[in-house]
N, C-alpha and C. Protein backbone atom coordinates (compact mmCIF):
# COMPACT_ATOMS: atom_id res chain seq x y z
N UNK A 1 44.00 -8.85 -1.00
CA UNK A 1 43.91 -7.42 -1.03
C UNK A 1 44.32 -6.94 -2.43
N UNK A 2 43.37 -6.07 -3.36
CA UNK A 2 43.57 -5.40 -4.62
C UNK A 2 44.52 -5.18 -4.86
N UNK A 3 45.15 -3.81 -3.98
CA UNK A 3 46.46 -3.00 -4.80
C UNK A 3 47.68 -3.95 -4.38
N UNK A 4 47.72 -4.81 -3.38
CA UNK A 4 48.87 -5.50 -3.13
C UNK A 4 48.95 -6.75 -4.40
N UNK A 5 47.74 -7.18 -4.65
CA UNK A 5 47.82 -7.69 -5.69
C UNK A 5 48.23 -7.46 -7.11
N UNK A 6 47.69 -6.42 -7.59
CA UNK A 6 47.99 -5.37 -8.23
C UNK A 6 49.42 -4.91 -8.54
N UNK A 7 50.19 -4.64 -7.25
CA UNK A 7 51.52 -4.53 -7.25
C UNK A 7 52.23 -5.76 -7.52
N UNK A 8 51.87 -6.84 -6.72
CA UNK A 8 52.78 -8.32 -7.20
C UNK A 8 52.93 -8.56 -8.57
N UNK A 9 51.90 -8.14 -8.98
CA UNK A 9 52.06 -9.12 -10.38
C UNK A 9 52.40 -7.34 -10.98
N UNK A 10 52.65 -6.66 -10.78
CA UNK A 10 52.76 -5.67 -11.94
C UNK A 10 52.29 -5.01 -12.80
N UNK A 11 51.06 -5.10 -12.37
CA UNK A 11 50.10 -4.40 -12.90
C UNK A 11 49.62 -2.50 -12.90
N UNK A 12 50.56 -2.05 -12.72
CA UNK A 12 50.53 -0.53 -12.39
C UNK A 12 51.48 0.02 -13.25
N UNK A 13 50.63 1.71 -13.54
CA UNK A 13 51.67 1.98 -14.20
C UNK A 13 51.62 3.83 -13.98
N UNK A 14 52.26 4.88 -13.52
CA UNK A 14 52.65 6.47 -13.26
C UNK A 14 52.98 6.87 -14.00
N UNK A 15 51.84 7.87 -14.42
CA UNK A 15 52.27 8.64 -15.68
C UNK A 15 52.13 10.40 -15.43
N UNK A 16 52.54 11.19 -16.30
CA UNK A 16 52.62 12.48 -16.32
C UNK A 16 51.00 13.01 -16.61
N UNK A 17 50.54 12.85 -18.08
CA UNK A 17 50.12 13.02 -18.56
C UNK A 17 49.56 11.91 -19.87
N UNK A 18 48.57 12.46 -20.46
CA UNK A 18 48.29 11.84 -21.58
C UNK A 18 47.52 12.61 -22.46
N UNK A 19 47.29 12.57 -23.81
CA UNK A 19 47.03 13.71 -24.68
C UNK A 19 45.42 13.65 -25.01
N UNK A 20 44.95 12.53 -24.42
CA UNK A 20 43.50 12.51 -25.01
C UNK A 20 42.93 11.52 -24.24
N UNK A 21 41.75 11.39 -23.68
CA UNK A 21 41.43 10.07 -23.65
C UNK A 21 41.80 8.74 -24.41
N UNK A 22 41.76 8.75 -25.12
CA UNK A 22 42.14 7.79 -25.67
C UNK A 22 43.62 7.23 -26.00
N UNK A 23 44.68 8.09 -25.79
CA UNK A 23 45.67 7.62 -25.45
C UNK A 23 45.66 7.03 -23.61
N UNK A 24 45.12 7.92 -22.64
CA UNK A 24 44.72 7.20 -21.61
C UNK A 24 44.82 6.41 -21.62
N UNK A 25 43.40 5.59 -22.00
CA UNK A 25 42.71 4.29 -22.53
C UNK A 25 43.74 3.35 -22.57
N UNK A 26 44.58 3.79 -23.83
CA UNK A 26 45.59 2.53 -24.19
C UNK A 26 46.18 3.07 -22.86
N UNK A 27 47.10 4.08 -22.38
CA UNK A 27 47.87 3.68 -21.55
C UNK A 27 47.48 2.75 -20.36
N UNK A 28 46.13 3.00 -20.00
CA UNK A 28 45.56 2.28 -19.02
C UNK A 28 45.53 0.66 -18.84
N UNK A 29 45.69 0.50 -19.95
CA UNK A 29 45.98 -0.83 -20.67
C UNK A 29 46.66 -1.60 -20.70
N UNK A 30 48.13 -0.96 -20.60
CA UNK A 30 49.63 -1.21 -20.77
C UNK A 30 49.74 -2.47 -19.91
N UNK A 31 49.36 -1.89 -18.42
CA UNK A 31 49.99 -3.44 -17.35
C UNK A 31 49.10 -4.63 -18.01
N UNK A 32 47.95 -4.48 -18.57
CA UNK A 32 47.46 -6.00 -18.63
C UNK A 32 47.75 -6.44 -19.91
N UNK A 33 48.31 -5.70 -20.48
CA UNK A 33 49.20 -6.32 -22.25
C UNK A 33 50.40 -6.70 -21.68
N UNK A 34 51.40 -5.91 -20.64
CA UNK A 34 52.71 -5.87 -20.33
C UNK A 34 52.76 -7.23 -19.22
N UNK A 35 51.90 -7.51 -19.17
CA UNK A 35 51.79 -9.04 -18.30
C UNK A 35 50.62 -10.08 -18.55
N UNK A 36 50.71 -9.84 -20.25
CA UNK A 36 50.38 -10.77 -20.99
C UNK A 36 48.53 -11.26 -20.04
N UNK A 37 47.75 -10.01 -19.69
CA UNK A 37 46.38 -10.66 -19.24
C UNK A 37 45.76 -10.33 -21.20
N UNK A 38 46.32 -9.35 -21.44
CA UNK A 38 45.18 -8.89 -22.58
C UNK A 38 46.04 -8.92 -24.01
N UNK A 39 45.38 -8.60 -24.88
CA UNK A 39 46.06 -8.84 -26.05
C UNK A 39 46.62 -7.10 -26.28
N UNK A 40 47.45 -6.53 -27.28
CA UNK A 40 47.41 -5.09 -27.35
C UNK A 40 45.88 -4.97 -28.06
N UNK A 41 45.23 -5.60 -29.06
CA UNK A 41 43.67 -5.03 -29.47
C UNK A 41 42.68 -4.15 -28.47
N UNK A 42 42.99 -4.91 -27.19
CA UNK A 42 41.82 -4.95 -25.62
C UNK A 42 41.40 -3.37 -26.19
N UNK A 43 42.75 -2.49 -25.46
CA UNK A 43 42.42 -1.05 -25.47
C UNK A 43 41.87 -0.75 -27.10
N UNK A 44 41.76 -1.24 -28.15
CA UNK A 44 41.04 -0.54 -29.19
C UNK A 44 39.78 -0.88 -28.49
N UNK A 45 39.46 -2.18 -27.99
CA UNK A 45 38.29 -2.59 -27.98
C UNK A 45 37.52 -1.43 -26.85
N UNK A 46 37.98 -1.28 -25.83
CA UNK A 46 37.10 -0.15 -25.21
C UNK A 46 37.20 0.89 -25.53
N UNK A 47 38.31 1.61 -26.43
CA UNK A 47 38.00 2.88 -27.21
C UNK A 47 36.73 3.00 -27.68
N UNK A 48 36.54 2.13 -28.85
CA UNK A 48 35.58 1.70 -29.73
C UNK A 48 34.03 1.76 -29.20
N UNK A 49 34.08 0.92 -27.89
CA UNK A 49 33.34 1.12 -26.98
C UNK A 49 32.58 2.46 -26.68
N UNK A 50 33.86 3.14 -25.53
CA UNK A 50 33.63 4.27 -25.41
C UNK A 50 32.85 5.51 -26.54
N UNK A 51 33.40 5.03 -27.77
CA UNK A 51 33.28 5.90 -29.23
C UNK A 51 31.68 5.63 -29.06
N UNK A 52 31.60 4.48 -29.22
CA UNK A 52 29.58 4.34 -29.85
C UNK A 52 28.93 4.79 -28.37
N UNK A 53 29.39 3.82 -27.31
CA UNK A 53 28.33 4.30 -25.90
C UNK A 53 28.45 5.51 -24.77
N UNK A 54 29.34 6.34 -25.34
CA UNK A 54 29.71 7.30 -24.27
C UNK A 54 30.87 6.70 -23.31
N UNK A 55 31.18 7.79 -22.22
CA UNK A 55 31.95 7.61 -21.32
C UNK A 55 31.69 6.14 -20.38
N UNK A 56 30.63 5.10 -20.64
CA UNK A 56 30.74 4.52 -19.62
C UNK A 56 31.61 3.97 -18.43
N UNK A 57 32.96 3.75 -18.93
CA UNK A 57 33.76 3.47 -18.06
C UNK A 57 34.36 4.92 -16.95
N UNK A 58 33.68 5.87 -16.56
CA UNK A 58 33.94 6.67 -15.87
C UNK A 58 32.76 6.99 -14.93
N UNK A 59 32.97 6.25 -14.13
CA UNK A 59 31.86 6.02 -12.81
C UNK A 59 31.78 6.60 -11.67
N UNK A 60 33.19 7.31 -11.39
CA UNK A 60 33.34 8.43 -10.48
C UNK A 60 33.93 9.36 -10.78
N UNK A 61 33.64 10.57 -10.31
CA UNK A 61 34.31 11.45 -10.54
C UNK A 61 35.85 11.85 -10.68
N UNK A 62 37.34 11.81 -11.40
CA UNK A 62 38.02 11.27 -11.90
C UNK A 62 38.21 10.02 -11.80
N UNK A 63 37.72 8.95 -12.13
CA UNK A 63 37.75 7.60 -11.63
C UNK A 63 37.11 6.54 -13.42
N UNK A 64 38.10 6.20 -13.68
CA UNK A 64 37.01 5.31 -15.02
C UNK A 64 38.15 3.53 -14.86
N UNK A 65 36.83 2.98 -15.07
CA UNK A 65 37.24 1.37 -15.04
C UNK A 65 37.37 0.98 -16.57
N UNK A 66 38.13 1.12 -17.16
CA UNK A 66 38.54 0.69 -18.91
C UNK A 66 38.05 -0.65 -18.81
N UNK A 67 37.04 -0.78 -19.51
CA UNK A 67 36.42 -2.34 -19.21
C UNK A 67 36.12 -2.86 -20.97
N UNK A 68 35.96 -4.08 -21.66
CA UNK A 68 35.41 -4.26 -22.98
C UNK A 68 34.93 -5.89 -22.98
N UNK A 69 33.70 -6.13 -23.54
CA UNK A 69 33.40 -7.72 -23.48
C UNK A 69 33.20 -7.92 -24.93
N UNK A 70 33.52 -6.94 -25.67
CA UNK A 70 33.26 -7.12 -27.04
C UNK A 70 34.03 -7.66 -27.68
N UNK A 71 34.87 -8.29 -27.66
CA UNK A 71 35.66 -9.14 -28.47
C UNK A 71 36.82 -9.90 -26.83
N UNK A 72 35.63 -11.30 -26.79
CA UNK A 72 36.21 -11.93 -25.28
C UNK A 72 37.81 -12.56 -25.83
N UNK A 73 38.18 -12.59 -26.78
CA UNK A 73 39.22 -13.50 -27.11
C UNK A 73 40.72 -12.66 -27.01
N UNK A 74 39.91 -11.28 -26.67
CA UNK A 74 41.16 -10.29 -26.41
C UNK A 74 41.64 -10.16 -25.10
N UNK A 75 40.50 -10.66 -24.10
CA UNK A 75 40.80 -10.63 -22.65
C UNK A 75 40.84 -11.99 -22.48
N UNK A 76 42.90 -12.52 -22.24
CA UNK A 76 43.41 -13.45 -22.02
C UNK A 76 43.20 -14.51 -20.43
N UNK A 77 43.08 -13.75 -19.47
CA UNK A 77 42.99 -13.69 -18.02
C UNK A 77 42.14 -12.96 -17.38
N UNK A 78 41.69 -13.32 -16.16
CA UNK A 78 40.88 -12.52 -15.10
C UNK A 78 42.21 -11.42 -14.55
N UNK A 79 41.89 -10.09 -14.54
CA UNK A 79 42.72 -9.19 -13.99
C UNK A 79 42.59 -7.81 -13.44
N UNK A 80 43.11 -7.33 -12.73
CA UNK A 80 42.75 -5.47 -12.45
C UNK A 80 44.22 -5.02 -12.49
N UNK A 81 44.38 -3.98 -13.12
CA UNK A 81 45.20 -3.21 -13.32
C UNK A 81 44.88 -1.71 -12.69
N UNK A 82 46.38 -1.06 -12.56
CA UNK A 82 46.27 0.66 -12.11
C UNK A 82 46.92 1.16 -12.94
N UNK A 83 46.44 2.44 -12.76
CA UNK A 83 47.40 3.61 -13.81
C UNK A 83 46.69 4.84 -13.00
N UNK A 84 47.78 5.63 -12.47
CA UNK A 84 47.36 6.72 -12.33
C UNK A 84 48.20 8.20 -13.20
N UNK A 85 47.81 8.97 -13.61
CA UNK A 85 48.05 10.36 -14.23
C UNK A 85 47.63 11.48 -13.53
N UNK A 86 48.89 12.36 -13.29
CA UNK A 86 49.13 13.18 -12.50
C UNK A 86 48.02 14.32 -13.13
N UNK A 87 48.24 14.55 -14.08
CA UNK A 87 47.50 15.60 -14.54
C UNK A 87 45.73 15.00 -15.16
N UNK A 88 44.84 15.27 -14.70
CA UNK A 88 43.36 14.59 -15.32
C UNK A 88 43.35 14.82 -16.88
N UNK A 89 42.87 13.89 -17.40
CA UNK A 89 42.42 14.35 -18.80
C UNK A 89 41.05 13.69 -19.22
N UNK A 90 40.34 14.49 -19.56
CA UNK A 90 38.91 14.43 -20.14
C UNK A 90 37.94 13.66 -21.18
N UNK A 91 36.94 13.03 -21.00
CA UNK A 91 36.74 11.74 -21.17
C UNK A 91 35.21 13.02 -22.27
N UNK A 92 34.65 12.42 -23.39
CA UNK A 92 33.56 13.07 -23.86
C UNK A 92 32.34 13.30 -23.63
N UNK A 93 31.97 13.63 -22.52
CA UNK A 93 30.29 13.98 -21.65
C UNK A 93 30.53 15.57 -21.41
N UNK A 94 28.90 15.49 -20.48
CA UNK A 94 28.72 16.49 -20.51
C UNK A 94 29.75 17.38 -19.30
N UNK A 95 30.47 16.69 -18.81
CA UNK A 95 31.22 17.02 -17.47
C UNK A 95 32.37 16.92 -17.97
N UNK A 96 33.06 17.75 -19.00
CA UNK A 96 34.16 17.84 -19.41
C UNK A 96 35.21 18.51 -18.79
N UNK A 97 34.57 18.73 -18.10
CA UNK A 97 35.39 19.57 -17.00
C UNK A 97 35.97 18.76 -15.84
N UNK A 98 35.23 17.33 -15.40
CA UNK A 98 35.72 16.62 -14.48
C UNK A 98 36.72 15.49 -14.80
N UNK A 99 37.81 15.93 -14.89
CA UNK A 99 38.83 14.90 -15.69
C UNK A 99 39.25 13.51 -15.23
N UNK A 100 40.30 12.60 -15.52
CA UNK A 100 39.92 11.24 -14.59
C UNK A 100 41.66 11.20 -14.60
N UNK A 101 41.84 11.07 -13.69
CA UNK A 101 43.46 10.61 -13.37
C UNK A 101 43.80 9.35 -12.94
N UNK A 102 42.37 8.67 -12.11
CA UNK A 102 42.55 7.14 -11.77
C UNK A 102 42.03 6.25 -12.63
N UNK A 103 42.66 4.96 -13.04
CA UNK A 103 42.19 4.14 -14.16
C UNK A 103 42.26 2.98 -13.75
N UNK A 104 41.56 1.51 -13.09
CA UNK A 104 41.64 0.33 -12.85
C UNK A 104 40.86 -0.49 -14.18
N UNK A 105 41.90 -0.88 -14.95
CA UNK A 105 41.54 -1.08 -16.24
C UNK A 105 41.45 -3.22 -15.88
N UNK A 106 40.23 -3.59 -16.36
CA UNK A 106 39.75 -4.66 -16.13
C UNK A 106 39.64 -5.64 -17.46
N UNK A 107 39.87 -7.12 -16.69
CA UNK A 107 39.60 -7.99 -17.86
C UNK A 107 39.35 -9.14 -17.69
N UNK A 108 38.64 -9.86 -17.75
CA UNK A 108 37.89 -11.39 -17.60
C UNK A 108 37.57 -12.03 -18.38
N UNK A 109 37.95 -13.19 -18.38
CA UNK A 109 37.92 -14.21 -19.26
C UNK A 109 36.32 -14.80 -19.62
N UNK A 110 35.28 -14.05 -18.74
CA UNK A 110 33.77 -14.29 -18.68
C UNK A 110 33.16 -13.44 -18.31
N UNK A 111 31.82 -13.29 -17.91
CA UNK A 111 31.00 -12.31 -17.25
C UNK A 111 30.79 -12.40 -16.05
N UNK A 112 30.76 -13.84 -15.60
CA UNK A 112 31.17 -14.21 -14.13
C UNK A 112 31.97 -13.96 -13.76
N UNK A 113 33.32 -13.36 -14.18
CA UNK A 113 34.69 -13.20 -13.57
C UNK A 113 34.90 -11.88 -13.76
N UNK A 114 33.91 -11.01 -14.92
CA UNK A 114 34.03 -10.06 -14.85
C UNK A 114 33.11 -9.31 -13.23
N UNK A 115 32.30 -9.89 -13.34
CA UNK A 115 31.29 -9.59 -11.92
C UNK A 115 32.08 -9.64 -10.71
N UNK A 116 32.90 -10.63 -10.51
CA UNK A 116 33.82 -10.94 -9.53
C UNK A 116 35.11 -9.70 -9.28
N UNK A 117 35.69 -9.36 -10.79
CA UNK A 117 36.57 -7.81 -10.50
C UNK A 117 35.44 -7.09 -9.80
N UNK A 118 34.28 -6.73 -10.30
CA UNK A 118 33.60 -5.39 -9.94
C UNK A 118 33.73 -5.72 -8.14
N UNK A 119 33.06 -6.42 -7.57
CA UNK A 119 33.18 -7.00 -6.09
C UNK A 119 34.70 -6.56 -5.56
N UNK A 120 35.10 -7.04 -6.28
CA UNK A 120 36.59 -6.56 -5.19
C UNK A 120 37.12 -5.10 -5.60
N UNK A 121 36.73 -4.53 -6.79
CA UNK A 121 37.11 -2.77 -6.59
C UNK A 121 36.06 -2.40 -5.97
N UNK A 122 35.24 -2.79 -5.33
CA UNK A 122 33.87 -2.29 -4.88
C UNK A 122 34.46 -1.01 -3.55
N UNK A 123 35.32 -2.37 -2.54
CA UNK A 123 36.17 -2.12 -1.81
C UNK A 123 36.86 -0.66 -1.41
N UNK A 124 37.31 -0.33 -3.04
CA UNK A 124 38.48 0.97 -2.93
C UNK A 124 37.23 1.80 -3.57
N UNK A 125 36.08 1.39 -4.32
CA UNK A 125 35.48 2.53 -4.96
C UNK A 125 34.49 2.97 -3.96
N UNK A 126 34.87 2.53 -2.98
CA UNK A 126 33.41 3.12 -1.76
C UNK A 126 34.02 4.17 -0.62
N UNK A 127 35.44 3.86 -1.12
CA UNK A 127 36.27 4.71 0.15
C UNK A 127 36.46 5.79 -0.60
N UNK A 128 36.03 7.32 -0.39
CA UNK A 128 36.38 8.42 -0.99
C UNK A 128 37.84 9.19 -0.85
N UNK A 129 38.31 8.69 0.50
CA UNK A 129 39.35 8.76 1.36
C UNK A 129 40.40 8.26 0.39
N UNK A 130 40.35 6.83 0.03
CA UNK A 130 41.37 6.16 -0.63
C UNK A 130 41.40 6.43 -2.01
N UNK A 131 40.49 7.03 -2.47
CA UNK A 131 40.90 7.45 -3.68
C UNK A 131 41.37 9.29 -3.98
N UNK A 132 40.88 9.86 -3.06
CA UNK A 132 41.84 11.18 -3.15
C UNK A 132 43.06 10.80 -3.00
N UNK A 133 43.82 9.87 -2.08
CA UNK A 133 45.24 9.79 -1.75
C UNK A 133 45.45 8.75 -2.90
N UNK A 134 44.95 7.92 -3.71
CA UNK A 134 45.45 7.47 -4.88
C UNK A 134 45.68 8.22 -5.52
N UNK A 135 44.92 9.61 -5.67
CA UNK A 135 45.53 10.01 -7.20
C UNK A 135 46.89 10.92 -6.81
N UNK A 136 47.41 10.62 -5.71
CA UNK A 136 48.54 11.43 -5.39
C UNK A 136 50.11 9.99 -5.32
N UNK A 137 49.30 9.13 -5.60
CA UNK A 137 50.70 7.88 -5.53
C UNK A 137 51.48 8.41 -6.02
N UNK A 138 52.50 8.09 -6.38
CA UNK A 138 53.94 7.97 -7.16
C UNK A 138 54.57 6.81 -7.02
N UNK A 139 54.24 5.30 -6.63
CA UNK A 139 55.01 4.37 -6.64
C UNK A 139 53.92 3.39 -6.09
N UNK A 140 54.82 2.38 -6.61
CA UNK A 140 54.16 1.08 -5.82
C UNK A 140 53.93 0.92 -4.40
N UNK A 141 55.08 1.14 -3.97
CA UNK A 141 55.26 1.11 -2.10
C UNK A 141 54.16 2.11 -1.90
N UNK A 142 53.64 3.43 -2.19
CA UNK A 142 52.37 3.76 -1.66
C UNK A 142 51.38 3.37 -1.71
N UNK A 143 51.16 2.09 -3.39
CA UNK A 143 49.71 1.50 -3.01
C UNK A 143 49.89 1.37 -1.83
N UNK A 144 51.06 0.03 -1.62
CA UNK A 144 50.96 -0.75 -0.63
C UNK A 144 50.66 -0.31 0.50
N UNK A 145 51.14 1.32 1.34
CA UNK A 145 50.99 1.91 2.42
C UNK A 145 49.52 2.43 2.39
N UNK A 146 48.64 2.53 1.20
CA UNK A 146 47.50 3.39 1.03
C UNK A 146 46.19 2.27 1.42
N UNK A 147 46.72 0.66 0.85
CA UNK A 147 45.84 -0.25 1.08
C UNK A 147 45.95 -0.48 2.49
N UNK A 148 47.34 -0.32 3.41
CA UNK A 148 47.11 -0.57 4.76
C UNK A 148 46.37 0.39 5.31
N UNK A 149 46.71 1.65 4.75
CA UNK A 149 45.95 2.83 6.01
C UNK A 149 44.82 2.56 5.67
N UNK A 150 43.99 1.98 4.34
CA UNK A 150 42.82 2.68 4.29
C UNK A 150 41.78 1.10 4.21
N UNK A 151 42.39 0.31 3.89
CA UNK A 151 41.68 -1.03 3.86
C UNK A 151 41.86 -2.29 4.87
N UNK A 152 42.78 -2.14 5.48
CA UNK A 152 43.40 -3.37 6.42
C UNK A 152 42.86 -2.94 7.82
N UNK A 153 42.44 -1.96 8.05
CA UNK A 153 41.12 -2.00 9.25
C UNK A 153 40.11 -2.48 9.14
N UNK A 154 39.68 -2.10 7.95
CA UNK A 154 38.21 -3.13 7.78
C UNK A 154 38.61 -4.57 7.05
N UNK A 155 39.69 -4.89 6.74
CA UNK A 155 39.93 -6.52 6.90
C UNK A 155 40.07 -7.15 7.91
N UNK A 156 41.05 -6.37 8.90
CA UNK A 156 40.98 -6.49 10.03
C UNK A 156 39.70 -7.05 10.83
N UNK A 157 38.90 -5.96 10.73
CA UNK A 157 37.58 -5.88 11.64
C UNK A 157 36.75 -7.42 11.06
N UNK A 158 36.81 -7.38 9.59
CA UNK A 158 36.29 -8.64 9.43
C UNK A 158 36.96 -10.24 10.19
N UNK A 159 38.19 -10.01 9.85
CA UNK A 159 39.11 -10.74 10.27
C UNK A 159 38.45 -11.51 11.58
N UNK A 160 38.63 -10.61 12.44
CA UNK A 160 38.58 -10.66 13.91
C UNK A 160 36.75 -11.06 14.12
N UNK A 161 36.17 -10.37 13.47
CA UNK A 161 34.56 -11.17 13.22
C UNK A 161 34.24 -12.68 13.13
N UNK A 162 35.22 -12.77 12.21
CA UNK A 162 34.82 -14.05 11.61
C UNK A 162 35.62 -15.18 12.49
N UNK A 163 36.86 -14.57 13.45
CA UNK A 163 37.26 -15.18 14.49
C UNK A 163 36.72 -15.59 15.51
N UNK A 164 36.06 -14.83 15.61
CA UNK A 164 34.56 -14.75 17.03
C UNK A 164 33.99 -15.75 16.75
N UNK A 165 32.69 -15.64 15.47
CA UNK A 165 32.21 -16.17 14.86
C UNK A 165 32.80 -17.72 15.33
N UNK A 166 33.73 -18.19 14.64
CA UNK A 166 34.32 -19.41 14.36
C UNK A 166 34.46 -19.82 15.95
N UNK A 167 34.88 -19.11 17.01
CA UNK A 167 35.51 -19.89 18.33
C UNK A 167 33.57 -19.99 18.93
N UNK A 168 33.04 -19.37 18.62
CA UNK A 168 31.69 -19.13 19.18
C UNK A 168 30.65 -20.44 18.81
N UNK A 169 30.88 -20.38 17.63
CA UNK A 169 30.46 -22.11 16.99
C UNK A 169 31.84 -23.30 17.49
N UNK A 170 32.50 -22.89 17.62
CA UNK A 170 33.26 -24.36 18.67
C UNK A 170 33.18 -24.46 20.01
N UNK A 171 32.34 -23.32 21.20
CA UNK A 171 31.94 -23.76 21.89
C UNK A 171 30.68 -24.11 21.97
N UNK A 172 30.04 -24.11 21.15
CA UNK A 172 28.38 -24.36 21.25
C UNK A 172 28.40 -25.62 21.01
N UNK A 173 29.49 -26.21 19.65
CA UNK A 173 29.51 -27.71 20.03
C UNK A 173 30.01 -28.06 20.89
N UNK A 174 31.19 -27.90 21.55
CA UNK A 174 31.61 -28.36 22.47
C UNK A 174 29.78 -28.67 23.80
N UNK A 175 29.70 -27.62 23.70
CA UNK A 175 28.63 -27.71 24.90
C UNK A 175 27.67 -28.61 24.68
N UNK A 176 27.46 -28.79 23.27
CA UNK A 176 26.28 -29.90 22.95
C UNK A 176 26.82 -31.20 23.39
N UNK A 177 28.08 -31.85 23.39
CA UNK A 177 28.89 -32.74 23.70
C UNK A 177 28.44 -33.20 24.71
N UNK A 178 28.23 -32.22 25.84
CA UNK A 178 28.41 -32.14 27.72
C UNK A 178 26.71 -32.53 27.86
N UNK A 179 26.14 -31.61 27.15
CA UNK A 179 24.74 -31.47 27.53
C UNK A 179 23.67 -32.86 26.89
């Protein structure tokens, strides 16, 4: 599970504010420098990014994934990080008005592993639910309560699927045994 993961290793970080996007950016950054996934360069590198290609890393409405493959030797580890900011601040498009307070700032050691983060925020970026009550965290212990209310039913549900599943194929052999 993401944010529990997320929380173990320390990857989060609550902030007030920030003065620009681009301080964002770096702050967004912080847990995967502060636990040694990224180098401090990473966040120039998706500034830089951001600078020539636009906002790409802002995919939902306050919502941007700080992502960079442009210099791979800066992204040390496969990782996802959080940062949320209480107050939104504004990224350069035409929707300057829609500010981003949530930040799951990403980093992979490949493109395959980068593909592999996208898959598992897929998860929290499909629940609209779980991300209004993210941008209201204030601590770790609420990921943790936010990933149970809002994700551990549908792990659950898989859970218990794939339980079926599994006892359902051990009686069919069993029965082939008899028959």
């Amino acid at each position: 599970m993401l944010l529990k993961e997320i929380v173990d290793a320390r990857r989060y970080a609550f902030y007030d504010t920030a003065a620009d996007w681009e301080e964002a950016v770096t702050m967004s950054c912080r847990p995967l420098v502060d636990t040694g996934c990224v180098t401090p360069e990473y966040a120039e590198d998706v500034i830089r990014s951001v600078r020539e290609l636009g906002p790409y890393i802002v995919i939902l409405p306050g919502l941007a994934i700080p992502h960079s493959t442009e210099h791979p030797e800066h992204a040390l580890s496969t990782a996802v990080g959080f940062v949320r900011l209480k107050e939104p601040v504004a990224f350069p498009s035409d929707h300057e008005e829609d500010g981003v307070q949530l930040f799951f700032a990403l980093s992979a050691e490949n493109k395959e592993e980068h593909l592999k983060n996208m898959r598992r925020l897929f998860t929290i970026l499909s629940n609209e639910e779980l991300i209004e009550a993210l941008k209201g965290a204030e601590s770790p212990k609420e990921l943790l309560a936010l990933e149970e209310k809002f994700l551990f039913p549908q792990l659950y549900l898989l859970y218990l699927c794939y339980s079926v599943l599994n006892f359902l194929t051990t009686v069919h052999q069993v029965l082939h045994l008899f028959l």
